[in-house]
C-alpha atoms as a PDB file:
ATOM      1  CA  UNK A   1     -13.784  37.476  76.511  1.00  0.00           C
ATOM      2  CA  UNK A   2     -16.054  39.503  73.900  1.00  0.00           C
ATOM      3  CA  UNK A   3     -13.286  38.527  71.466  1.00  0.00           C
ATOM      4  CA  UNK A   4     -13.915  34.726  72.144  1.00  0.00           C
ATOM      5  CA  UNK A   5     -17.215  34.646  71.500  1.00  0.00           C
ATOM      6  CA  UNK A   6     -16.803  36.688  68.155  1.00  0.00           C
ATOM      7  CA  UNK A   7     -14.863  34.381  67.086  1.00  0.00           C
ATOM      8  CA  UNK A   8     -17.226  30.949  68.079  1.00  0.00           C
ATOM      9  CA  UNK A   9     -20.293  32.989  66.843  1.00  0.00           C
ATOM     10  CA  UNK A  10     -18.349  33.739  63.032  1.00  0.00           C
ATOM     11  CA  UNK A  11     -17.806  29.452  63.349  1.00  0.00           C
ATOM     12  CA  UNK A  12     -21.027  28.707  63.717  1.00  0.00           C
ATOM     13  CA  UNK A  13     -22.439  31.317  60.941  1.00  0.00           C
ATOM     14  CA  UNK A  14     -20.245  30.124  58.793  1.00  0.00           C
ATOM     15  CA  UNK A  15     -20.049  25.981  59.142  1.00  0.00           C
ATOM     16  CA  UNK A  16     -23.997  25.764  60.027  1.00  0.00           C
ATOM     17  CA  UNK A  17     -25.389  26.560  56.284  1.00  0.00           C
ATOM     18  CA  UNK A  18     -24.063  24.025  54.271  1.00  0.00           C
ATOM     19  CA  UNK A  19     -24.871  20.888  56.659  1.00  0.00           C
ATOM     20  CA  UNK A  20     -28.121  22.150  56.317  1.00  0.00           C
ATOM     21  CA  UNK A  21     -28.964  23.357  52.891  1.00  0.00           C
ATOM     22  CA  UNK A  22     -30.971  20.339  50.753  1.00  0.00           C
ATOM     23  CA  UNK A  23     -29.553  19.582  46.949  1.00  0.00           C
ATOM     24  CA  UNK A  24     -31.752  20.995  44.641  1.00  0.00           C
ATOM     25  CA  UNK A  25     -32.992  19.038  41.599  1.00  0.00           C
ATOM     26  CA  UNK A  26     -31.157  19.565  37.589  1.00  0.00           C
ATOM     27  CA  UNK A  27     -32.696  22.125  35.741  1.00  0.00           C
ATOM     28  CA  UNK A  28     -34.603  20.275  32.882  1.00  0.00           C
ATOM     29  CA  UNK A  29     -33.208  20.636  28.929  1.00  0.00           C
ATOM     30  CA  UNK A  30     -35.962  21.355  26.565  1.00  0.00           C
ATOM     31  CA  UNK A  31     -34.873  18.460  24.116  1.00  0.00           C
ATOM     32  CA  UNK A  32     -36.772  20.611  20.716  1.00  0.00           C
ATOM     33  CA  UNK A  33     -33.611  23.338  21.950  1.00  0.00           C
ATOM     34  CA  UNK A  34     -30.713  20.639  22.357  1.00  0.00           C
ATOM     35  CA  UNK A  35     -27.949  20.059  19.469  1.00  0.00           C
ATOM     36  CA  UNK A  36     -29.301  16.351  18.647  1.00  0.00           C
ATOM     37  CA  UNK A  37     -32.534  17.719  17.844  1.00  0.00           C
ATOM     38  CA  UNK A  38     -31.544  19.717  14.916  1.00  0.00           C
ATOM     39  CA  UNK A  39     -29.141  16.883  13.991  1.00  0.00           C
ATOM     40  CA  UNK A  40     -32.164  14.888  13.851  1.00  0.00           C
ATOM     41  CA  UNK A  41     -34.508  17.256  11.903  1.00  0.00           C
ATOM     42  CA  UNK A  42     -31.646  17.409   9.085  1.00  0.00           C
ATOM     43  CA  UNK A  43     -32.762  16.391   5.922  1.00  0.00           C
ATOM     44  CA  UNK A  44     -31.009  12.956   5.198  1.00  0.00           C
ATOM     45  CA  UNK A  45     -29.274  13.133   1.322  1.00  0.00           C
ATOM     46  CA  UNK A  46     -27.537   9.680   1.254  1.00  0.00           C
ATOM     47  CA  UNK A  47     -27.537   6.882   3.505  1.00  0.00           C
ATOM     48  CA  UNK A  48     -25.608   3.355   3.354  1.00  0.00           C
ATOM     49  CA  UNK A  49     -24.719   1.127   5.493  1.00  0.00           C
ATOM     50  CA  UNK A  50     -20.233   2.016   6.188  1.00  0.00           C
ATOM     51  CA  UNK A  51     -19.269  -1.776   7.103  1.00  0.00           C
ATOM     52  CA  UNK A  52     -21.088  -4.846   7.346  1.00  0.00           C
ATOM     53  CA  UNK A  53     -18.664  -6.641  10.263  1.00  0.00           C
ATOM     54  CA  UNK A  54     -17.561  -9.231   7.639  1.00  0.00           C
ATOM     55  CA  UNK A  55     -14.155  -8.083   7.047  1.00  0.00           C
ATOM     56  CA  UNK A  56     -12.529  -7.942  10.502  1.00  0.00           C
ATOM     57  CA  UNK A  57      -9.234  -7.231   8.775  1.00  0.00           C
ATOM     58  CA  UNK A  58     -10.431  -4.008   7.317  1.00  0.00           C
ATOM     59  CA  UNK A  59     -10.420  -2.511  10.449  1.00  0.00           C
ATOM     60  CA  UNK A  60      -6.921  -0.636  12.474  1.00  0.00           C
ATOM     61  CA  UNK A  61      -7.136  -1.541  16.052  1.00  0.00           C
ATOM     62  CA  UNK A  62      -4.445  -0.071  18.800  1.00  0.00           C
ATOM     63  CA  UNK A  63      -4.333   0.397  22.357  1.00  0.00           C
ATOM     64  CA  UNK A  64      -5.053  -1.344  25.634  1.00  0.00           C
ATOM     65  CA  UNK A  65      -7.541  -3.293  24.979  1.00  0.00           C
ATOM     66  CA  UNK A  66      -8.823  -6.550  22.397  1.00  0.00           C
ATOM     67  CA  UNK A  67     -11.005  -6.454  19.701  1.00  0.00           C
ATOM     68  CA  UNK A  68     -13.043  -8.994  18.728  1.00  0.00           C
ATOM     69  CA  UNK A  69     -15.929 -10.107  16.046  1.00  0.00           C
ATOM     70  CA  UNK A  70     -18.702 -12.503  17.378  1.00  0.00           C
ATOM     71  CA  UNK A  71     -19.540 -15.019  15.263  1.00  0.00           C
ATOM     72  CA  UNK A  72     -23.281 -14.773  16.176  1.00  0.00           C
ATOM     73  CA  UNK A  73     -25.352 -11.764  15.183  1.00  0.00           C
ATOM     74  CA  UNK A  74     -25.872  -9.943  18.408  1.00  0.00           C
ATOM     75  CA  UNK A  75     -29.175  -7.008  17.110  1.00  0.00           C
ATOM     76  CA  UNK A  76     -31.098  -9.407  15.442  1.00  0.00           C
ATOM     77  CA  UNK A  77     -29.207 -10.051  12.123  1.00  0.00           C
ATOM     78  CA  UNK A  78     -27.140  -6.937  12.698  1.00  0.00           C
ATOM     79  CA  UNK A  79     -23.358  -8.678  13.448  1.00  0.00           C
ATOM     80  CA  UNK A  80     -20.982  -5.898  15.524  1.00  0.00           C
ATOM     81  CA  UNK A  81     -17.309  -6.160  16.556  1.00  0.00           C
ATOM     82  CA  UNK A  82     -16.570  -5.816  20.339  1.00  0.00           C
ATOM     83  CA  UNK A  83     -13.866  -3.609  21.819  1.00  0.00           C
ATOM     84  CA  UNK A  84     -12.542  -4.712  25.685  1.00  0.00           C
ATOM     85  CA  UNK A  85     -10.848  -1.617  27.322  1.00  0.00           C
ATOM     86  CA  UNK A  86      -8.012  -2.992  29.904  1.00  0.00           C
ATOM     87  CA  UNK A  87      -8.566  -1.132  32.927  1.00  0.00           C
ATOM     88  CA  UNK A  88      -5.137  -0.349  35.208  1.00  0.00           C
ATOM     89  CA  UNK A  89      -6.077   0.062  38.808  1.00  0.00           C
ATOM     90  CA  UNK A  90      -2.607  -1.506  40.428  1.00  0.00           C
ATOM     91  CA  UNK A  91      -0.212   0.546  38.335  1.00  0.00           C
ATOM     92  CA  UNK A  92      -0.588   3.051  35.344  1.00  0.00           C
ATOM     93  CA  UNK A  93      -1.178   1.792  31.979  1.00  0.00           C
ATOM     94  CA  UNK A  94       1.873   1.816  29.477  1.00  0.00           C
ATOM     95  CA  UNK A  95       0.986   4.963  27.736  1.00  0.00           C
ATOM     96  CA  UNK A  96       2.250   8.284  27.167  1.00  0.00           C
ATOM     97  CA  UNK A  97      -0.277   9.407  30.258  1.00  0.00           C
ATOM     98  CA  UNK A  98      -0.601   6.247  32.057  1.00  0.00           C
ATOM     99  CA  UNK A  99      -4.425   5.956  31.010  1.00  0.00           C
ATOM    100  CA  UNK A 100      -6.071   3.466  29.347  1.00  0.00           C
ATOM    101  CA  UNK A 101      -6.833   3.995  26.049  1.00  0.00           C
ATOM    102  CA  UNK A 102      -7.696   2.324  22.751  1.00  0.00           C
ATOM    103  CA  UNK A 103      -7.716   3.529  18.901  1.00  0.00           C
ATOM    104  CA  UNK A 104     -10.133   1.956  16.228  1.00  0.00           C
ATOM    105  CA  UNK A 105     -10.032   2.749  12.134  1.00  0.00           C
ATOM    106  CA  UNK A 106     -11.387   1.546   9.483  1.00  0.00           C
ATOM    107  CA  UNK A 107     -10.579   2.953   6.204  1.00  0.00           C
ATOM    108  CA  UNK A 108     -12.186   3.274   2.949  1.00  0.00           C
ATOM    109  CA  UNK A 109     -10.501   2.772   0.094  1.00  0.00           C
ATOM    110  CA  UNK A 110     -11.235   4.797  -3.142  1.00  0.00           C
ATOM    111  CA  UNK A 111     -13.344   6.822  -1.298  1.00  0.00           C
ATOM    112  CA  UNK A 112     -13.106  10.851  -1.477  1.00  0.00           C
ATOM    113  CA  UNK A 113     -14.896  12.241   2.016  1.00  0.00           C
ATOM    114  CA  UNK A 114     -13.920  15.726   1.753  1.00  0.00           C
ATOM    115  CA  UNK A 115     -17.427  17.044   0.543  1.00  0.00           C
ATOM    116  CA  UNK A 116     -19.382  15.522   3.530  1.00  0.00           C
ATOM    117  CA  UNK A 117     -20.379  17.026   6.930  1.00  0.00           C
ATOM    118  CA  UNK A 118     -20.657  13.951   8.751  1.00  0.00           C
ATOM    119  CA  UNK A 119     -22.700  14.555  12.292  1.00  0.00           C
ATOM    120  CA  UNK A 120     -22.894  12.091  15.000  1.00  0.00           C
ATOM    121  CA  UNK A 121     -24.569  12.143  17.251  1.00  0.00           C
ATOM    122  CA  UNK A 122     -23.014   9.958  19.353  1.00  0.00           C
ATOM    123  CA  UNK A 123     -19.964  11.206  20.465  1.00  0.00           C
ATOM    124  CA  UNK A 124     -22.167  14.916  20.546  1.00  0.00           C
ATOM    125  CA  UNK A 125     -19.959  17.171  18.759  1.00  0.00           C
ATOM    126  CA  UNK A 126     -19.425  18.121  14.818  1.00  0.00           C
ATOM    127  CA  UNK A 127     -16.712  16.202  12.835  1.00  0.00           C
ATOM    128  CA  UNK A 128     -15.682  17.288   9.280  1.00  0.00           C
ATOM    129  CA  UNK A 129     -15.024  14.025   7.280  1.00  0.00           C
ATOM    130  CA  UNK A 130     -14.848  11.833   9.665  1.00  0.00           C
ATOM    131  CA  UNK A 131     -17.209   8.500   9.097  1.00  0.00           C
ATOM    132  CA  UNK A 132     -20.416   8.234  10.796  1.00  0.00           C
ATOM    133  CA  UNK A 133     -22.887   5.806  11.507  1.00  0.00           C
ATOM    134  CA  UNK A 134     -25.434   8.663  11.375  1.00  0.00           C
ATOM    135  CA  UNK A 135     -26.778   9.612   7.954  1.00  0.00           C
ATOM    136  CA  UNK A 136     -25.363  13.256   6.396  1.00  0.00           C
END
């Protein structure tokens, strides 16, 4: 008998914190210590524009999806080219890992890249040579 209720007792210890614990809020991020600040405070060198979205054949596309170029300028005389991921929820995509997945480049002919440290901030990690929307 003193065995049975050992064991209900070590149930109930066990089982009864969690139901009743409450989720505690994120800790907050000091922004002046987070990577895109010092990306930010970098002094800017050279800055251009890398495409103006008039050219849609200058640009590689591959994958599961479509991309497009609206006619209309969409950020007020900005124009932009539109990428539309396929999503496969019935069966797995036709790739290599059977997840969706799309591939856009756009080279730059002439151009020599090797002695830039392009950051973006963006996709929030470093890239050597890689373009950038971000200034370097």
């Amino acid at each position: 008998m003193t065995y049975g209720v050992f064991g209900l007792t070590v149930w109930l210890t066990v089982a009864s914190p969690v139901s009743s614990q409450t989720p505690r809020g994120l800790l907050p991020i000091a922004f002046s210590n987070s990577a895109e600040f010092g990306w930010l405070r970098k002094k800017v060198e050279a800055s251009r524009p890398l495409d103006d979205m008039t050219q849609p054949d200058a640009w590689k596309f591959s994958g599961t999806g479509r991309l497009s170029f609206p006619e209309e300028p969409q950020l007020g005389d900005m124009r932009v080219l539109r990428v539309d991921m396929q999503m496969f929820v019935d069966k797995p995509a036709p790739t290599r890992n059977g997840l969706s997945s799309v591939n856009l480049q756009r080279a730059f002919d002439g151009e020599d890249w090797r002695g830039l440290r392009a950051d973006c901030v963006d996709c929030g990690e470093w890239r050597d040579h890689t373009p950038c929307h971000r200034a370097w």
